[in-house]
PDB file of N, CA and C in Angstrom:
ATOM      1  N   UNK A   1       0.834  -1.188   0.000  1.00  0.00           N
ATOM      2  CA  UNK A   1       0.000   0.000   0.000  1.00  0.00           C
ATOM      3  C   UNK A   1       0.875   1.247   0.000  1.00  0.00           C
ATOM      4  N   UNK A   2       0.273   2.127  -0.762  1.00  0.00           N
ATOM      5  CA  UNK A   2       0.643   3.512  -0.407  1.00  0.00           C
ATOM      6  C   UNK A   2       0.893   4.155   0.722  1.00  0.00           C
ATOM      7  N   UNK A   3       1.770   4.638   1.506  1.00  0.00           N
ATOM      8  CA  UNK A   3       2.052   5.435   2.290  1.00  0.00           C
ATOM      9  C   UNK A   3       1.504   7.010   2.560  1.00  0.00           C
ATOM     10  N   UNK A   4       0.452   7.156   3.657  1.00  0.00           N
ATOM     11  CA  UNK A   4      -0.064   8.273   3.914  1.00  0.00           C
ATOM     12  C   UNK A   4      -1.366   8.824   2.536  1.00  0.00           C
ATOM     13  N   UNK A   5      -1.271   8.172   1.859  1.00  0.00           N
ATOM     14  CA  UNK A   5      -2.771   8.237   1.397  1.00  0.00           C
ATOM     15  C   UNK A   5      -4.065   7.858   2.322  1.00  0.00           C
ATOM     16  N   UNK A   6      -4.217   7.043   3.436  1.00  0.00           N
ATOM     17  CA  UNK A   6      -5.257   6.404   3.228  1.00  0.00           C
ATOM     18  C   UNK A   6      -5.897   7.213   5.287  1.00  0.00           C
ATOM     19  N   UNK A   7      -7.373   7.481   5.237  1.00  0.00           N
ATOM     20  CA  UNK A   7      -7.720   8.030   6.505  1.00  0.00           C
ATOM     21  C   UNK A   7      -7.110   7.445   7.417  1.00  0.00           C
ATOM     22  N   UNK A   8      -7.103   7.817   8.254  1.00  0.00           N
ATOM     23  CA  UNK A   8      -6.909   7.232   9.909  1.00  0.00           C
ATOM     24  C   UNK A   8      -8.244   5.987  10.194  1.00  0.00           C
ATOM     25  N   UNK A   9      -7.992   4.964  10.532  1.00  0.00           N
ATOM     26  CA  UNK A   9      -9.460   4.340  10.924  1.00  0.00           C
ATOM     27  C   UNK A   9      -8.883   3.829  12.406  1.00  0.00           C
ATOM     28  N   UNK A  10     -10.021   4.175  13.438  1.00  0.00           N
ATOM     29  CA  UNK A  10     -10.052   3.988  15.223  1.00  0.00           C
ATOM     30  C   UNK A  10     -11.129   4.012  15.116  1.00  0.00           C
ATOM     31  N   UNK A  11     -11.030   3.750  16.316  1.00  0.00           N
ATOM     32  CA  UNK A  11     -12.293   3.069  17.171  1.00  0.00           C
ATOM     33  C   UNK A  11     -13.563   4.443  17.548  1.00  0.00           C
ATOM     34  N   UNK A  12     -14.751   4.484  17.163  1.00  0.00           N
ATOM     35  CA  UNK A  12     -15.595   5.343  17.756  1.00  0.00           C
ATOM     36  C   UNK A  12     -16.473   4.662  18.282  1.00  0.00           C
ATOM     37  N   UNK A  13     -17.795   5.399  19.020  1.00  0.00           N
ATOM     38  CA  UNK A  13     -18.956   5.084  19.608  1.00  0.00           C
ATOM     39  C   UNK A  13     -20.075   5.813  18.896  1.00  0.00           C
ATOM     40  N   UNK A  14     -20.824   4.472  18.238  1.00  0.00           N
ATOM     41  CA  UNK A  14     -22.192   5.161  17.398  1.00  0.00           C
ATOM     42  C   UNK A  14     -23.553   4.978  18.597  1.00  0.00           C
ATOM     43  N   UNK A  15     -24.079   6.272  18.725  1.00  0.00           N
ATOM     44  CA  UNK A  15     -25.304   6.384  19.856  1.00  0.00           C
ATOM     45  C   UNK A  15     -26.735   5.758  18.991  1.00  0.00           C
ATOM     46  N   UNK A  16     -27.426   5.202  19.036  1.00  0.00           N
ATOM     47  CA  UNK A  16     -28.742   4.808  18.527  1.00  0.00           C
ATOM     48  C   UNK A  16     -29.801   5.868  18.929  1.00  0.00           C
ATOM     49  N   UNK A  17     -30.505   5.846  18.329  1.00  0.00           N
ATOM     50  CA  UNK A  17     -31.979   7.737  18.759  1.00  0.00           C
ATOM     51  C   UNK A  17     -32.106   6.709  20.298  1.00  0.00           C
ATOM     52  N   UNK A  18     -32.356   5.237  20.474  1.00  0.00           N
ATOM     53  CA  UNK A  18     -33.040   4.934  21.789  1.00  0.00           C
ATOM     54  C   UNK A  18     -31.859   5.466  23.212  1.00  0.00           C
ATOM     55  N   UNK A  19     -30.947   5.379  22.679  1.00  0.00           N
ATOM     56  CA  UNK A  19     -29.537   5.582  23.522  1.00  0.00           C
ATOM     57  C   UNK A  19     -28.825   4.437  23.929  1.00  0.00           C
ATOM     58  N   UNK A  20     -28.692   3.808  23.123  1.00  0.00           N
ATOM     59  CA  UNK A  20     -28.025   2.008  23.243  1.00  0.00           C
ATOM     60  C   UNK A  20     -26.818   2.738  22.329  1.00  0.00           C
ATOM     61  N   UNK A  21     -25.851   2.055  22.910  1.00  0.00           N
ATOM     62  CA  UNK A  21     -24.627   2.342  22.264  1.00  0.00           C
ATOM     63  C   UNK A  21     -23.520   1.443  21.918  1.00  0.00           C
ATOM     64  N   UNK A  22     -23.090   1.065  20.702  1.00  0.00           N
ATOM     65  CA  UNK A  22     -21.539   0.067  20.281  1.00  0.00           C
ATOM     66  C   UNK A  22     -20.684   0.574  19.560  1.00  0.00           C
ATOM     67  N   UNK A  23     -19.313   0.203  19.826  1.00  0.00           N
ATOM     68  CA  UNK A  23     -18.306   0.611  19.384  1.00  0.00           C
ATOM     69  C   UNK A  23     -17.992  -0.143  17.931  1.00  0.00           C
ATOM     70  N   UNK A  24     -17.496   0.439  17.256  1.00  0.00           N
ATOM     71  CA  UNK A  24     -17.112   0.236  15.773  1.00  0.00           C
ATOM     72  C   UNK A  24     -15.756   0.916  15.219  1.00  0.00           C
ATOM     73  N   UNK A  25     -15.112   0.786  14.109  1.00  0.00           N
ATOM     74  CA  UNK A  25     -14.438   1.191  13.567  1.00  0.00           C
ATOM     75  C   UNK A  25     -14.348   1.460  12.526  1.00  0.00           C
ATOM     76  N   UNK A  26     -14.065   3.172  12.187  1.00  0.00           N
ATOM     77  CA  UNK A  26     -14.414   3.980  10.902  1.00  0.00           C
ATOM     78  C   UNK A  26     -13.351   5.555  10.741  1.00  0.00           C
ATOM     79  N   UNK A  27     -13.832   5.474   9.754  1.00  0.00           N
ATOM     80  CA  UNK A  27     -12.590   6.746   9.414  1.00  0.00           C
ATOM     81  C   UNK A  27     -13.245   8.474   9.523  1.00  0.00           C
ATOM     82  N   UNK A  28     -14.521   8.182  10.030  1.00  0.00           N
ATOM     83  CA  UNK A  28     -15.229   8.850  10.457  1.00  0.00           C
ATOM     84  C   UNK A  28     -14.589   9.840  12.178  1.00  0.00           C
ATOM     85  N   UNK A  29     -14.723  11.056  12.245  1.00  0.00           N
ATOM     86  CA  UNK A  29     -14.100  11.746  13.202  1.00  0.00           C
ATOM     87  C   UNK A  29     -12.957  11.534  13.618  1.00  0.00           C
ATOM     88  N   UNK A  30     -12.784  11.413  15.108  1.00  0.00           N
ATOM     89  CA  UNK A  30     -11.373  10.840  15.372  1.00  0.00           C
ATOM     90  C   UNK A  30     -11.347   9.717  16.919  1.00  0.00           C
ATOM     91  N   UNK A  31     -10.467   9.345  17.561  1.00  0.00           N
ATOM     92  CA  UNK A  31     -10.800   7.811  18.224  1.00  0.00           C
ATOM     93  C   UNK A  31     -11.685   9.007  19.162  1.00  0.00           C
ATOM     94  N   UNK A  32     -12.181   7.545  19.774  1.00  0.00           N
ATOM     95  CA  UNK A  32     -12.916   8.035  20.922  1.00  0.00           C
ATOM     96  C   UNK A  32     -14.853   8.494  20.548  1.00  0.00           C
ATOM     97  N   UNK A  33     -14.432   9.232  19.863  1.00  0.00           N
ATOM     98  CA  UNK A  33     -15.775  10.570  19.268  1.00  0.00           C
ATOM     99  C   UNK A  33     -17.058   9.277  18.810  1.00  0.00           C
ATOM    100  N   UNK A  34     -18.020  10.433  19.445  1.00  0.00           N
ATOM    101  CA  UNK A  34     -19.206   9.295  19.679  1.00  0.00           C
ATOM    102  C   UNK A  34     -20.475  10.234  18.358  1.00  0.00           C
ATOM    103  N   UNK A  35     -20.790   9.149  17.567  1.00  0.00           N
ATOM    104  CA  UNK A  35     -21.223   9.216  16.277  1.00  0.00           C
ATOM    105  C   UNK A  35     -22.953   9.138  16.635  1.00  0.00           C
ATOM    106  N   UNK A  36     -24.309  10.507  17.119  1.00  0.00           N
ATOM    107  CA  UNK A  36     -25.405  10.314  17.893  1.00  0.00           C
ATOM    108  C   UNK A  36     -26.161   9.920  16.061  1.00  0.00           C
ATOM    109  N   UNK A  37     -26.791   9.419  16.040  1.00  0.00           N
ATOM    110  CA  UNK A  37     -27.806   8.750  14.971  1.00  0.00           C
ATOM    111  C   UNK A  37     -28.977   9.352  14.727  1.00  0.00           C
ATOM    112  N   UNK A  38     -29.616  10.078  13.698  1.00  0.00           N
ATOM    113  CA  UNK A  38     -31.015  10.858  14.287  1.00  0.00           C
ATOM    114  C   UNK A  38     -31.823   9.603  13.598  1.00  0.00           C
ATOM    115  N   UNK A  39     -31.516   8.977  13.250  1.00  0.00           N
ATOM    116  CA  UNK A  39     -32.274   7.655  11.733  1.00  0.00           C
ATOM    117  C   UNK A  39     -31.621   6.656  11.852  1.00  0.00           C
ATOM    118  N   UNK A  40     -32.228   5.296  12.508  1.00  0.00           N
ATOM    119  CA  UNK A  40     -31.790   3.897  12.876  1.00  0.00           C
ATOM    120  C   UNK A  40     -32.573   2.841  12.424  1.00  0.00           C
ATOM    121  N   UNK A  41     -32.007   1.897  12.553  1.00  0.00           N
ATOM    122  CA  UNK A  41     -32.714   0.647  11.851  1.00  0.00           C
ATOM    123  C   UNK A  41     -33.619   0.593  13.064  1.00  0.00           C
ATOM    124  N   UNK A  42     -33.653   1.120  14.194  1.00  0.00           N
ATOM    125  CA  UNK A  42     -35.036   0.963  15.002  1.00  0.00           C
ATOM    126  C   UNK A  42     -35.917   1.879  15.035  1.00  0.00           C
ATOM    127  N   UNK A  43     -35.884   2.786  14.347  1.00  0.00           N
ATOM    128  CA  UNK A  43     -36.788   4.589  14.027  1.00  0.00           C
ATOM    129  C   UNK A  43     -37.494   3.988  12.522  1.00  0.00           C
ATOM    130  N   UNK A  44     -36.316   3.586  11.622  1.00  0.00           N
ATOM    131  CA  UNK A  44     -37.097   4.519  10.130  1.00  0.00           C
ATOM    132  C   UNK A  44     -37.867   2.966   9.728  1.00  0.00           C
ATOM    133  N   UNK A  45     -39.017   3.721   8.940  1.00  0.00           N
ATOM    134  CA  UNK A  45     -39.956   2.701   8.602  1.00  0.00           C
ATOM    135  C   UNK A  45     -39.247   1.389   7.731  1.00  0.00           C
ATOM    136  N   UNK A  46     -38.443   2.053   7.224  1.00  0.00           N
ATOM    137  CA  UNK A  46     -37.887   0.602   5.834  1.00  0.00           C
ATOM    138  C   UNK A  46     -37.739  -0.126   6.656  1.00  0.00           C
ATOM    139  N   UNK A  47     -37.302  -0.281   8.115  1.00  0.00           N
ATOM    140  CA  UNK A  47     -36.911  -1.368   8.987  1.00  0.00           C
ATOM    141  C   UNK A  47     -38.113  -1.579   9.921  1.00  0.00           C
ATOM    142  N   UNK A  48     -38.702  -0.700  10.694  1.00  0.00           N
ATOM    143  CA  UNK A  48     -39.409  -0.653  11.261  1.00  0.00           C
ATOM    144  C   UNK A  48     -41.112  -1.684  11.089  1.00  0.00           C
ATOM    145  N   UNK A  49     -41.046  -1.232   9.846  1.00  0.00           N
ATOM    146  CA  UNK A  49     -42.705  -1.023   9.007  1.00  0.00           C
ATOM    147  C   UNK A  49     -43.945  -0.313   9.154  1.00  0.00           C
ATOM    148  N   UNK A  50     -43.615   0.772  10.108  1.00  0.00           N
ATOM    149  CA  UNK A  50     -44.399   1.613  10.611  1.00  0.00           C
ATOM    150  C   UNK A  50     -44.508   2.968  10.150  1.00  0.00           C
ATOM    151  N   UNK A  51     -45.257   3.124   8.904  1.00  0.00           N
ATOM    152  CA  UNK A  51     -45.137   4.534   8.494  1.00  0.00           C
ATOM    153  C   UNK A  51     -46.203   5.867   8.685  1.00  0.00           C
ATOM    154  N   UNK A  52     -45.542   7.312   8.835  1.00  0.00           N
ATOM    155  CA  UNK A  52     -46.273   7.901   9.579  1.00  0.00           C
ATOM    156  C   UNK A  52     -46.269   9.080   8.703  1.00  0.00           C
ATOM    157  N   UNK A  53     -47.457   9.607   8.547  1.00  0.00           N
ATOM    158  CA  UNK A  53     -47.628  10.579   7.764  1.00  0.00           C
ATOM    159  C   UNK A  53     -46.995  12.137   8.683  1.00  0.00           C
ATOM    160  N   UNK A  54     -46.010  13.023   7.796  1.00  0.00           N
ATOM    161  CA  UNK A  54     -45.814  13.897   8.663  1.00  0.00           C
ATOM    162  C   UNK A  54     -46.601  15.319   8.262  1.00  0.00           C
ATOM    163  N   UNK A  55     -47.183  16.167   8.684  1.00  0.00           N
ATOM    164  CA  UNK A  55     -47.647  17.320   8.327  1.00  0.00           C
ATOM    165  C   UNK A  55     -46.902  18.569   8.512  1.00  0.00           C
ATOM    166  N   UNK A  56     -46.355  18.751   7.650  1.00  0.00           N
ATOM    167  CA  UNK A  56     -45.725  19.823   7.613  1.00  0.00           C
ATOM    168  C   UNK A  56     -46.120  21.638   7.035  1.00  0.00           C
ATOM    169  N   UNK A  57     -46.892  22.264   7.665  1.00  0.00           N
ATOM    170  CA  UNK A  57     -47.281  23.558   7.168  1.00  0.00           C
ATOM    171  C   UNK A  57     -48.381  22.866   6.071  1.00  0.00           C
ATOM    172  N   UNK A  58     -49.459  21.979   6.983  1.00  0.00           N
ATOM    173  CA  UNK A  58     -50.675  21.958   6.262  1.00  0.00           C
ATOM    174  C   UNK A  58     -50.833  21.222   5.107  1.00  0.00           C
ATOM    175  N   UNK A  59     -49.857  20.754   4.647  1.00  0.00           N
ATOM    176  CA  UNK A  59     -49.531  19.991   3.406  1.00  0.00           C
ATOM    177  C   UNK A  59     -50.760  18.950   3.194  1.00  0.00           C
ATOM    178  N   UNK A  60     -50.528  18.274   4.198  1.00  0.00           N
ATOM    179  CA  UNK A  60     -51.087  17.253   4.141  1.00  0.00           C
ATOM    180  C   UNK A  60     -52.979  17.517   3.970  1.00  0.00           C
ATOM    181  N   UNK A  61     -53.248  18.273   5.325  1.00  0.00           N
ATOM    182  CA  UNK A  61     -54.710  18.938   4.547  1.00  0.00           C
ATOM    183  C   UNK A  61     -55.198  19.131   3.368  1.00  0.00           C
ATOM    184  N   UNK A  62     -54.271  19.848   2.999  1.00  0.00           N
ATOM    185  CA  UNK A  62     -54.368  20.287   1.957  1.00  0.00           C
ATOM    186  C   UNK A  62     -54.558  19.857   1.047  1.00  0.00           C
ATOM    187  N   UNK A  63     -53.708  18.283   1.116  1.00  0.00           N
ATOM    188  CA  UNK A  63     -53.475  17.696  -0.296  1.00  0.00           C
ATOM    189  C   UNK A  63     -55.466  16.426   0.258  1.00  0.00           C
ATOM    190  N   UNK A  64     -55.474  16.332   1.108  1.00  0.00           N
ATOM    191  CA  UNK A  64     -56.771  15.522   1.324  1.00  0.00           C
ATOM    192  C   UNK A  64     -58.324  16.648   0.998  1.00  0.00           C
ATOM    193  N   UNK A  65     -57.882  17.775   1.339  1.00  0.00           N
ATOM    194  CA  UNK A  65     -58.913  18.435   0.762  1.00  0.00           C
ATOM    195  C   UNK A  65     -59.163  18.284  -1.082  1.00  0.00           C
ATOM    196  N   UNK A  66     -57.995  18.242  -1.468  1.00  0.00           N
ATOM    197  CA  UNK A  66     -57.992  19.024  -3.073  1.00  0.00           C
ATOM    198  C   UNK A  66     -58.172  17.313  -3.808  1.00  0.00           C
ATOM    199  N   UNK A  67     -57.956  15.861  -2.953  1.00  0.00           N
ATOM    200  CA  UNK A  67     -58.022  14.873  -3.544  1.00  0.00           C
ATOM    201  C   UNK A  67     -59.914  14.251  -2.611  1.00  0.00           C
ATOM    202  N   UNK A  68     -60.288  15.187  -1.994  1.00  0.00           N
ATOM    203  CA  UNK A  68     -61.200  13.928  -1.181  1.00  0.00           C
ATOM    204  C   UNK A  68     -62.454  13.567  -2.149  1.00  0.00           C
ATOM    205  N   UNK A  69     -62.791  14.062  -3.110  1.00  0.00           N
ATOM    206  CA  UNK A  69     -63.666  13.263  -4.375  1.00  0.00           C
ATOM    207  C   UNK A  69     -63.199  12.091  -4.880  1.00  0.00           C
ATOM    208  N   UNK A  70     -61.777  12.074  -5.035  1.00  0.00           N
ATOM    209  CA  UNK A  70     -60.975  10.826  -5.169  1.00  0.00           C
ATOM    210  C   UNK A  70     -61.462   9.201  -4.615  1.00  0.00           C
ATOM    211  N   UNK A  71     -61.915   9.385  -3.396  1.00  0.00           N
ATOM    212  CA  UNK A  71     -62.014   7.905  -2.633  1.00  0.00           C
ATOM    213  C   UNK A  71     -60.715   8.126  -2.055  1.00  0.00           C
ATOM    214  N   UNK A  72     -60.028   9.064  -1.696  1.00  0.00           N
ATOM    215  CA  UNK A  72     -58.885   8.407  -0.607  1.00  0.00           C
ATOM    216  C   UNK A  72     -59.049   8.267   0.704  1.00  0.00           C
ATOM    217  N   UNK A  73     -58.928   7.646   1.501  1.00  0.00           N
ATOM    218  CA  UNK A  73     -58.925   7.504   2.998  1.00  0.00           C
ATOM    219  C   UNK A  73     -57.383   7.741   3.490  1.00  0.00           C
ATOM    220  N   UNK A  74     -57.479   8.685   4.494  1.00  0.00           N
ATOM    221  CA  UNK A  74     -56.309   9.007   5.376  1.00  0.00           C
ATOM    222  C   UNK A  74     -56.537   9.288   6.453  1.00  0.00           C
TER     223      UNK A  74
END
């Protein structure tokens, strides 16, 4: 291998959103430094299967008002 091309890889601590925590190794920050998660295989739906409609500034109203002749249920 090349010499001084390649990141540093040590040891960090990745936090889970629940606050469960394991150590890993990545070239990510530097040793020690603890990596907090806002999106985990125990939060986001692809893993989960629990999906949740979010409303953001009415959107969602909005869009059920302008479709409810449609037949949609929400």
């Amino acid at each position: 291998m090349k010499k001084n091309i390649h990141p540093d890889y040590h040891e960090i601590v990745v936090e889970m959103t629940d606050g469960s925590t394991f150590t890993t190794r990545s070239t990510w920050g530097s040793k020690g430094e603890v990596l907090k998660l806002g999106i985990d295989s125990k939060t986001h739906p692809a893993w989960t299967g629990v999906h949740r409609l979010v409303d953001s500034g009415g959107q969602l109203a909005k869009f059920k008002k302008k479709f409810k002749d449609f037949g949609i249920k929400g």
